[in-house]
C-alpha atoms as a PDB file:
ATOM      1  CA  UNK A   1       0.000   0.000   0.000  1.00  0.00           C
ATOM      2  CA  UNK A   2       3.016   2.432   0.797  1.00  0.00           C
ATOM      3  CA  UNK A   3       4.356   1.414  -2.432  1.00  0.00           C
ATOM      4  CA  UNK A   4       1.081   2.344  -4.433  1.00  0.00           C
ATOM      5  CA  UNK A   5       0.939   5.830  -2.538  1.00  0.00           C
ATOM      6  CA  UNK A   6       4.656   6.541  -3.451  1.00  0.00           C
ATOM      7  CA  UNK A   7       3.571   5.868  -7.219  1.00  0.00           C
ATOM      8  CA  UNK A   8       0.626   7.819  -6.890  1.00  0.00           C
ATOM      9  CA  UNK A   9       2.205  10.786  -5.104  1.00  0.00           C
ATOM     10  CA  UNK A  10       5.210  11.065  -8.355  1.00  0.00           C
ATOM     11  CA  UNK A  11       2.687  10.454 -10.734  1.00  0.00           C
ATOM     12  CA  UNK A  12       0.744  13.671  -9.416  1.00  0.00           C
ATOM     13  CA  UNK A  13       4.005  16.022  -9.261  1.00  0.00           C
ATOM     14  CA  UNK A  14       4.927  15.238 -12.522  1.00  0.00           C
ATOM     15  CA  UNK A  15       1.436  15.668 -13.678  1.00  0.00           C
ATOM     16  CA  UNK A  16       1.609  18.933 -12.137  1.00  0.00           C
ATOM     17  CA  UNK A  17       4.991  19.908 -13.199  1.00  0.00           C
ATOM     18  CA  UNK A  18       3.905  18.934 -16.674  1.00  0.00           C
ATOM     19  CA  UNK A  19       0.689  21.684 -16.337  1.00  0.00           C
ATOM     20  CA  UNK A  20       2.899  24.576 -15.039  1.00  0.00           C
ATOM     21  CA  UNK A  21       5.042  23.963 -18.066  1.00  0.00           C
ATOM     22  CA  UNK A  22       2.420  24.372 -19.985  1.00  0.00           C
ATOM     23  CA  UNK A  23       1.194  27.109 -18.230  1.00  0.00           C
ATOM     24  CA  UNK A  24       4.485  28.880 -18.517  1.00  0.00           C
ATOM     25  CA  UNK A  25       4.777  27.653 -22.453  1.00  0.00           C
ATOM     26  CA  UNK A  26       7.839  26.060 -24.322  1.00  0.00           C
ATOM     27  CA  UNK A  27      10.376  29.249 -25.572  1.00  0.00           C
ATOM     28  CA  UNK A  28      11.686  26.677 -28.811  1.00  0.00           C
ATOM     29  CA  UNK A  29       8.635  25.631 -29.647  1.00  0.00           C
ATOM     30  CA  UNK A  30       7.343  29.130 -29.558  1.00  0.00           C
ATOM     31  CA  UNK A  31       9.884  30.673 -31.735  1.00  0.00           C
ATOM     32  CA  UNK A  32       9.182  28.141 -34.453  1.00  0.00           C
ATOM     33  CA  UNK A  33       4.889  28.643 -34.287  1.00  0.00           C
ATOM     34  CA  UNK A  34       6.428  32.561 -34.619  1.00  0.00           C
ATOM     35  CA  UNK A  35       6.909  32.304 -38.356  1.00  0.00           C
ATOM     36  CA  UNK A  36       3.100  33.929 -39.362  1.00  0.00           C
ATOM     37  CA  UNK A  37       4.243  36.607 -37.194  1.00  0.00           C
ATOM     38  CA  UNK A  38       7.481  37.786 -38.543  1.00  0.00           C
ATOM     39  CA  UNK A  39       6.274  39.904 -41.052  1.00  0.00           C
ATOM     40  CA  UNK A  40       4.912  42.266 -38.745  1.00  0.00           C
ATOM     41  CA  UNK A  41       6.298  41.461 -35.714  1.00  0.00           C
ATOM     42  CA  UNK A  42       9.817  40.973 -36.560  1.00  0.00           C
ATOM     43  CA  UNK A  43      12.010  38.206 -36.005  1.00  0.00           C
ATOM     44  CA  UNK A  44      12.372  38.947 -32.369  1.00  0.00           C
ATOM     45  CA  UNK A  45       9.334  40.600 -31.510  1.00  0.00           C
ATOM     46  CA  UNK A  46      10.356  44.467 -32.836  1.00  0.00           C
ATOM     47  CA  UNK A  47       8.998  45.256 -35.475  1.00  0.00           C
ATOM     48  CA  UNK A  48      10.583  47.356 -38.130  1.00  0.00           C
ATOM     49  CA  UNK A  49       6.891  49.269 -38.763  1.00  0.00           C
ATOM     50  CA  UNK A  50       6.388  51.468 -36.340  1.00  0.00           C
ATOM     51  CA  UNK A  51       2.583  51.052 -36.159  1.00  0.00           C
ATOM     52  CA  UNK A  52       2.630  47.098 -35.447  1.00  0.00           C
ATOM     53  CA  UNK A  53       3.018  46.874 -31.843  1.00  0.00           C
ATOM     54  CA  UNK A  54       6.676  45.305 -30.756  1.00  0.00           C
ATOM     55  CA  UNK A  55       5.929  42.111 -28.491  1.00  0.00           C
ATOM     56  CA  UNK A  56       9.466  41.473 -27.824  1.00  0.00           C
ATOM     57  CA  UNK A  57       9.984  41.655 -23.847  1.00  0.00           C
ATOM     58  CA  UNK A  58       6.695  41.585 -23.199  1.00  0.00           C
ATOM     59  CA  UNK A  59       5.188  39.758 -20.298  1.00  0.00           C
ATOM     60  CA  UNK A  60       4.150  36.796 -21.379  1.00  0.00           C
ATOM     61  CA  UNK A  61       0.447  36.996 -19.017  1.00  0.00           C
ATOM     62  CA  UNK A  62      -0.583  40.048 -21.021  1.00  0.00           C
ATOM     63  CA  UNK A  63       0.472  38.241 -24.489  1.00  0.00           C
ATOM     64  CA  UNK A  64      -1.789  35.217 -23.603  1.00  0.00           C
ATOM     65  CA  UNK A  65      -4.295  37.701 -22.602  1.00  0.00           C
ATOM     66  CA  UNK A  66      -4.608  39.522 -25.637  1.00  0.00           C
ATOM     67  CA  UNK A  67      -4.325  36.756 -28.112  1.00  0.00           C
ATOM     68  CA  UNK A  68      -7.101  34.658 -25.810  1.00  0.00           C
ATOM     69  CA  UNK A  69      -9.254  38.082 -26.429  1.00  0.00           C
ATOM     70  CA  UNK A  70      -8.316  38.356 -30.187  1.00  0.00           C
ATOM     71  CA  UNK A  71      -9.640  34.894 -30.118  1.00  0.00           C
ATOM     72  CA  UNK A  72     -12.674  34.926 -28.701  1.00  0.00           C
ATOM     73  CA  UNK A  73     -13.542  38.179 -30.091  1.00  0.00           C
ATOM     74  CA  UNK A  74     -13.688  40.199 -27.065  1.00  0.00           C
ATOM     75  CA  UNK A  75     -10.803  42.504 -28.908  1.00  0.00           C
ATOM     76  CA  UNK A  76     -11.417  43.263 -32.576  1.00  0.00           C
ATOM     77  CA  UNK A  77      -8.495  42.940 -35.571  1.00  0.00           C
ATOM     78  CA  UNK A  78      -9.431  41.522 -38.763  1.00  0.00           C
ATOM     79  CA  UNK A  79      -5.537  40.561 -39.123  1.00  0.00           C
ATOM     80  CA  UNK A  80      -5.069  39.440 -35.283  1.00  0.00           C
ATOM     81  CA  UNK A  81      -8.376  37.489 -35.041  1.00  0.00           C
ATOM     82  CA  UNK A  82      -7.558  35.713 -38.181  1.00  0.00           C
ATOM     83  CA  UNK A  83      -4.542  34.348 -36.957  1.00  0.00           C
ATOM     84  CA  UNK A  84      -5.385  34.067 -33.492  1.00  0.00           C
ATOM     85  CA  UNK A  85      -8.578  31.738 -34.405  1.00  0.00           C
ATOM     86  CA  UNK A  86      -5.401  28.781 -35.531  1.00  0.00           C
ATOM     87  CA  UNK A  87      -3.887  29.000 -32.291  1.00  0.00           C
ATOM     88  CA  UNK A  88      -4.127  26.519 -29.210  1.00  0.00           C
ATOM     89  CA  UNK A  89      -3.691  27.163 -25.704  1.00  0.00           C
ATOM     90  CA  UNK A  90      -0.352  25.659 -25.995  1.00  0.00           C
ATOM     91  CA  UNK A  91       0.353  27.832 -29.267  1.00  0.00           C
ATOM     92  CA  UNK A  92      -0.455  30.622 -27.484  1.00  0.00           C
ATOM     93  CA  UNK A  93       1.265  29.933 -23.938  1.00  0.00           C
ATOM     94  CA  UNK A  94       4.351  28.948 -26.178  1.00  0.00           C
ATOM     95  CA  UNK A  95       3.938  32.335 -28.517  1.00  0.00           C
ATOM     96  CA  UNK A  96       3.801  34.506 -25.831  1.00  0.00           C
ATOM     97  CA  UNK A  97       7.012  32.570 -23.673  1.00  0.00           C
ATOM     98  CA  UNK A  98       9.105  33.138 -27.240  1.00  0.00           C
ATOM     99  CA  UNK A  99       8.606  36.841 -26.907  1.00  0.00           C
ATOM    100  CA  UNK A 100       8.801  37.709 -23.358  1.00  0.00           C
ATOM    101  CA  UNK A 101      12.381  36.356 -23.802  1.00  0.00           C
ATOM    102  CA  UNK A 102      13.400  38.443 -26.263  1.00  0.00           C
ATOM    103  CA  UNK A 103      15.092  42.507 -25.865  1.00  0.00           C
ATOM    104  CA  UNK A 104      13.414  45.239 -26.992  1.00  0.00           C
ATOM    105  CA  UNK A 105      15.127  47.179 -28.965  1.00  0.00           C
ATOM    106  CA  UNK A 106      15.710  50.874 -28.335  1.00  0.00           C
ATOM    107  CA  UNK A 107      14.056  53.857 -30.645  1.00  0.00           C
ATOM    108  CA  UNK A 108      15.240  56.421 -32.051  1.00  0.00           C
ATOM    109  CA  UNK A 109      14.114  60.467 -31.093  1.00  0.00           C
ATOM    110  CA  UNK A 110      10.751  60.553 -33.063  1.00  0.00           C
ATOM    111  CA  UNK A 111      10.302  63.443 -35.847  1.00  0.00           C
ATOM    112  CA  UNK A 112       7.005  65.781 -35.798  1.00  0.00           C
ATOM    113  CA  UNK A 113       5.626  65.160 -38.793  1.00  0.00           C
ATOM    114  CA  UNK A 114       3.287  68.171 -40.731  1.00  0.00           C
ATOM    115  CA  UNK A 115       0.416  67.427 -38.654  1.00  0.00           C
ATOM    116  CA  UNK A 116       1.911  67.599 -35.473  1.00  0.00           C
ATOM    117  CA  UNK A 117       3.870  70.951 -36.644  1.00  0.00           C
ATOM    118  CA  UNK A 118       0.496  72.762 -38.011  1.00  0.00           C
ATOM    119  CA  UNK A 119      -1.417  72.198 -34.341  1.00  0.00           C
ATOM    120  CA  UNK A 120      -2.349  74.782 -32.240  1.00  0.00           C
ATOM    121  CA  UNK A 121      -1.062  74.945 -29.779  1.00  0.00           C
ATOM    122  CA  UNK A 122       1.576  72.360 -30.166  1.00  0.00           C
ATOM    123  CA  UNK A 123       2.987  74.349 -33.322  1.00  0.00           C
ATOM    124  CA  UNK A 124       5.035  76.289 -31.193  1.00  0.00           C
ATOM    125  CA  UNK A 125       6.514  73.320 -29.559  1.00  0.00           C
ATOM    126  CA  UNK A 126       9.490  70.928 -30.525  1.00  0.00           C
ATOM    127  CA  UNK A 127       9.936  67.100 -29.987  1.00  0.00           C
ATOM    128  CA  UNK A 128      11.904  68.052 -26.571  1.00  0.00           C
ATOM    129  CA  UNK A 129       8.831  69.900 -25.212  1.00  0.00           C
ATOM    130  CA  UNK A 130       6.231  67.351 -25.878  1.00  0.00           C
ATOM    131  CA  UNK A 131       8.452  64.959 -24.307  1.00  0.00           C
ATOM    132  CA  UNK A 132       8.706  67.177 -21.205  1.00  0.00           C
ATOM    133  CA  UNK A 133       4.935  67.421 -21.297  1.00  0.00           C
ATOM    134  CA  UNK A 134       4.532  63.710 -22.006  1.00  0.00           C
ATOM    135  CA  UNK A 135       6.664  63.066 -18.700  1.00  0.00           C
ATOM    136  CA  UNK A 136       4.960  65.377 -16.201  1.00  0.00           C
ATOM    137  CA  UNK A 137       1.401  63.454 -17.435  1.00  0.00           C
ATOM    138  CA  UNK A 138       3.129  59.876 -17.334  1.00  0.00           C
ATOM    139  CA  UNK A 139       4.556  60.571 -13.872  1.00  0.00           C
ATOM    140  CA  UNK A 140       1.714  63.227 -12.251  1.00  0.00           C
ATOM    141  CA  UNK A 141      -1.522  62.612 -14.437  1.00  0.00           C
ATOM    142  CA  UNK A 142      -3.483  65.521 -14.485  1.00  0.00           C
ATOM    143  CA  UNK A 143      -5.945  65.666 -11.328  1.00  0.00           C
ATOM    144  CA  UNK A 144      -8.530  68.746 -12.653  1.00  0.00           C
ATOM    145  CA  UNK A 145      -9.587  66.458 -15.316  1.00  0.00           C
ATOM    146  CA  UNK A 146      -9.207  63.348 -13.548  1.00  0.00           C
ATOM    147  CA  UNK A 147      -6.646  61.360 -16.002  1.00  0.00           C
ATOM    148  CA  UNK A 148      -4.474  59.323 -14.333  1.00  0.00           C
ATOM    149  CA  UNK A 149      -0.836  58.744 -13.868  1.00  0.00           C
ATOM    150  CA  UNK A 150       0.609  56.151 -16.419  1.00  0.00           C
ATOM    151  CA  UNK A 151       3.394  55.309 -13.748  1.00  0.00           C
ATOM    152  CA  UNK A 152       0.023  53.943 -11.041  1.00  0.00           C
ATOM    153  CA  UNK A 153      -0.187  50.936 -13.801  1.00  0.00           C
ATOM    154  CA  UNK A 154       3.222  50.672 -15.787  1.00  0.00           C
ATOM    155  CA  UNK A 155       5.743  51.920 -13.696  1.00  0.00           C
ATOM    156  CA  UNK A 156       8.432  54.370 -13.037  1.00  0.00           C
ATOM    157  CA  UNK A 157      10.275  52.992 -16.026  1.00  0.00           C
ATOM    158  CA  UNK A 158       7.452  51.709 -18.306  1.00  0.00           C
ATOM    159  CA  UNK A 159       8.141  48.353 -16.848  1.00  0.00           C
ATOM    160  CA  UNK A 160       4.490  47.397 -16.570  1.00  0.00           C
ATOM    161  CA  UNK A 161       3.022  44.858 -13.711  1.00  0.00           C
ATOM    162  CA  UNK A 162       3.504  41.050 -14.531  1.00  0.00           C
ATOM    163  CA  UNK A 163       1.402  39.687 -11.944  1.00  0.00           C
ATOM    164  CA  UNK A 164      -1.595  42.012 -12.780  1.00  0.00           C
ATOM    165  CA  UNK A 165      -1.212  41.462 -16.752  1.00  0.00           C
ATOM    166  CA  UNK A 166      -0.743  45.556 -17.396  1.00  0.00           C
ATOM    167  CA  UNK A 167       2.145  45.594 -20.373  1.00  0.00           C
ATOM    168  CA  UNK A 168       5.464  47.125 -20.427  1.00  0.00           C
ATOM    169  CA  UNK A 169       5.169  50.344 -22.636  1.00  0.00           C
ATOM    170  CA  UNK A 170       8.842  51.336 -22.367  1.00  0.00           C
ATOM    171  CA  UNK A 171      10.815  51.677 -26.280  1.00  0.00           C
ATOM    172  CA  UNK A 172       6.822  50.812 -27.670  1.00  0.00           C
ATOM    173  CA  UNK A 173       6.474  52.544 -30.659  1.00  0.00           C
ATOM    174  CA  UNK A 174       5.222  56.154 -30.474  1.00  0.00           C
ATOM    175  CA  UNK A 175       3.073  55.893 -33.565  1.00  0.00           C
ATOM    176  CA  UNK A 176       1.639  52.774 -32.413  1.00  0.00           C
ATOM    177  CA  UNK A 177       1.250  53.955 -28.743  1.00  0.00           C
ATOM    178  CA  UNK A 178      -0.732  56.941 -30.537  1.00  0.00           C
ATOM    179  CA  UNK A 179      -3.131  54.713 -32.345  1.00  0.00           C
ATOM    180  CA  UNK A 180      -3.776  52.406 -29.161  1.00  0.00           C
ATOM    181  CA  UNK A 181      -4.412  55.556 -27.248  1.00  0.00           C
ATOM    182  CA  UNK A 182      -6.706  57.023 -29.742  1.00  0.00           C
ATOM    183  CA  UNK A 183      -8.541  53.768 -30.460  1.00  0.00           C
ATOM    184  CA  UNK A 184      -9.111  53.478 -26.389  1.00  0.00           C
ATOM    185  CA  UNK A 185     -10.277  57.243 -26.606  1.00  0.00           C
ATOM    186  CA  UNK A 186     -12.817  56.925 -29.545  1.00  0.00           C
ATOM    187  CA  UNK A 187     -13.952  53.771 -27.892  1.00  0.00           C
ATOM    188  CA  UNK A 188     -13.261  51.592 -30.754  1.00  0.00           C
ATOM    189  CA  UNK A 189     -11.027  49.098 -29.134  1.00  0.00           C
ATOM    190  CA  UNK A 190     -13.203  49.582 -26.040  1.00  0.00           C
ATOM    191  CA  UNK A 191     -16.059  51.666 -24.841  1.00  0.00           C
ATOM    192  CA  UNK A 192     -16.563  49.269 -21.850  1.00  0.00           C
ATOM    193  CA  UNK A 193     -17.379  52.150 -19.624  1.00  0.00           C
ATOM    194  CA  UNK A 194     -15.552  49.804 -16.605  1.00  0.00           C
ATOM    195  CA  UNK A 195     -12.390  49.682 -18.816  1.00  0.00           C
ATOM    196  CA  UNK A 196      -9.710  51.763 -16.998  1.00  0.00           C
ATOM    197  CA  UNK A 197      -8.057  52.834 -20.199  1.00  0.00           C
ATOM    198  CA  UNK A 198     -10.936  54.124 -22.131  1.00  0.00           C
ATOM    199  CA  UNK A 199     -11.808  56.185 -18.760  1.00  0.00           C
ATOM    200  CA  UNK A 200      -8.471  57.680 -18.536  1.00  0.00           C
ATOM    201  CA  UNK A 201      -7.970  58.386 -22.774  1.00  0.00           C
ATOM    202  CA  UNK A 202     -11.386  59.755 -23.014  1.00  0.00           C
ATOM    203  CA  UNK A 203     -10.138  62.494 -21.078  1.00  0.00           C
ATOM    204  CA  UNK A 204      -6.742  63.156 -23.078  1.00  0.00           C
ATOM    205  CA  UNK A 205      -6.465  66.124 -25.752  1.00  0.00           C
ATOM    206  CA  UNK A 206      -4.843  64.694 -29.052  1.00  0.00           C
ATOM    207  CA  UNK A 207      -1.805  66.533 -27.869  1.00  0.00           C
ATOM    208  CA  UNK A 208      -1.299  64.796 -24.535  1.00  0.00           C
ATOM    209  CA  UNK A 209      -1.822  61.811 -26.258  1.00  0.00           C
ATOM    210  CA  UNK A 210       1.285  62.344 -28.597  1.00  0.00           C
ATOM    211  CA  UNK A 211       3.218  64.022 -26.005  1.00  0.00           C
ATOM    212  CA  UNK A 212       3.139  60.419 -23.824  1.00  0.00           C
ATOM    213  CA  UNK A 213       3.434  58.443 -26.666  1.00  0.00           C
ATOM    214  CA  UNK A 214       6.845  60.122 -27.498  1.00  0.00           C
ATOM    215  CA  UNK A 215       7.938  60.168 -23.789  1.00  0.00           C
ATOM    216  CA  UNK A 216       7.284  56.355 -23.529  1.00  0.00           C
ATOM    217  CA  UNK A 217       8.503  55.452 -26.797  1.00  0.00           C
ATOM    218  CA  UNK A 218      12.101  56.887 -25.298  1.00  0.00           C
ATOM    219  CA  UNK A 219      12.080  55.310 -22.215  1.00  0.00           C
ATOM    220  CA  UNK A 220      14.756  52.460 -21.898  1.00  0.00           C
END
């Protein structure tokens, strides 16, 4: 009887190792179910367009939560939920191990671009000033219109918060960062009126938007 409960009690822990493996996902296998994602992505996760998100150094709970939500159609991409509809949980757990792994690689000072340089009132302002502005709203929010401070969710150094899925933002892309924010803002990624970042972007003028997105998209 011993005997049997000895058996019994390995077979459990390596049934149980075997699901927090899986949990965690397989980094080899990941890179090689990466190959569909390349084009956009990158090899490594950083993407050479700057308005397809780089996953590289990403934590790998927020990657498995997006592509689970691309999935099941709770977030919207014609691209994304295409792709993400062929994935398992494995493919996914394994996906989003690959990337976590990899370094993000570092940007370089973003360029205002007509648009930004015909605003009113950012016309008068350079690339150095947004970022200045962009920092004071990432680290202080602004409290008379009740948008918060980045740094509550993703850290001092854009670093994010594993455990409670928020991403790392630091080196994103600015023009991507811009989009996400915008999309959050217009409600078209999501106008759940419980979602925390479509409460806090509603409340951002296209200009703060841009000046955080360059801030972050510096931040190493």
């Amino acid at each position: 009887m011993k005997k049997k409960w000895q058996i019994l009690s390995i077979s459990l822990a390596l049934t149980s190792a075997t699901g927090i493996l899986h949990a965690q996902g397989n980094i080899n296998a990941g890179k090689q179910k990466t190959a569909s994602c390349t084009s956009c992505h990158g090899d490594n996760g950083n993407s050479l367009v700057s308005t397809f998100p780089k996953l590289a150094q990403q934590h790998g709970s927020y990657l498995k939560q997006q592509l689970h939500a691309f999935k099941d159609g709770s977030r919207n991409d014609p691209m994304m939920s295409a792709l993400a509809q062929s994935l398992t949980d494995e493919d996914i757990a394994d996906i989003s191990a690959y990337y976590a792994t990899q370094k993000i690689s570092e940007n370089t000072l973003p360029v205002l671009d007509a648009d930004d340089e015909d605003e009113k009132p950012a016309a008068s302002k350079d690339i150095q000033t947004l970022i200045a502005q962009g920092s004071d709203l990432y680290r202080n929010g602004d409290l008379t219109r009740e948008v918060s401070a980045c740094i509550a969710c993703h850290g001092p150094f854009g670093e994010g918060n594993k455990p409670a899925s928020f991403p790392a933002l630091k080196s994103q892309h600015a023009d991507y960062l811009i989009k996400a924010l915008t999309d959050f803002k217009s409600g078209s990624r999501s106008n759940n009126p419980e979602n925390i970042m479509h409460m806090i972007a509603k409340k951002m003028t296209d200009e703060e938007i841009k000046a955080v997105s360059y801030r972050i998209s510096m931040m190493k």
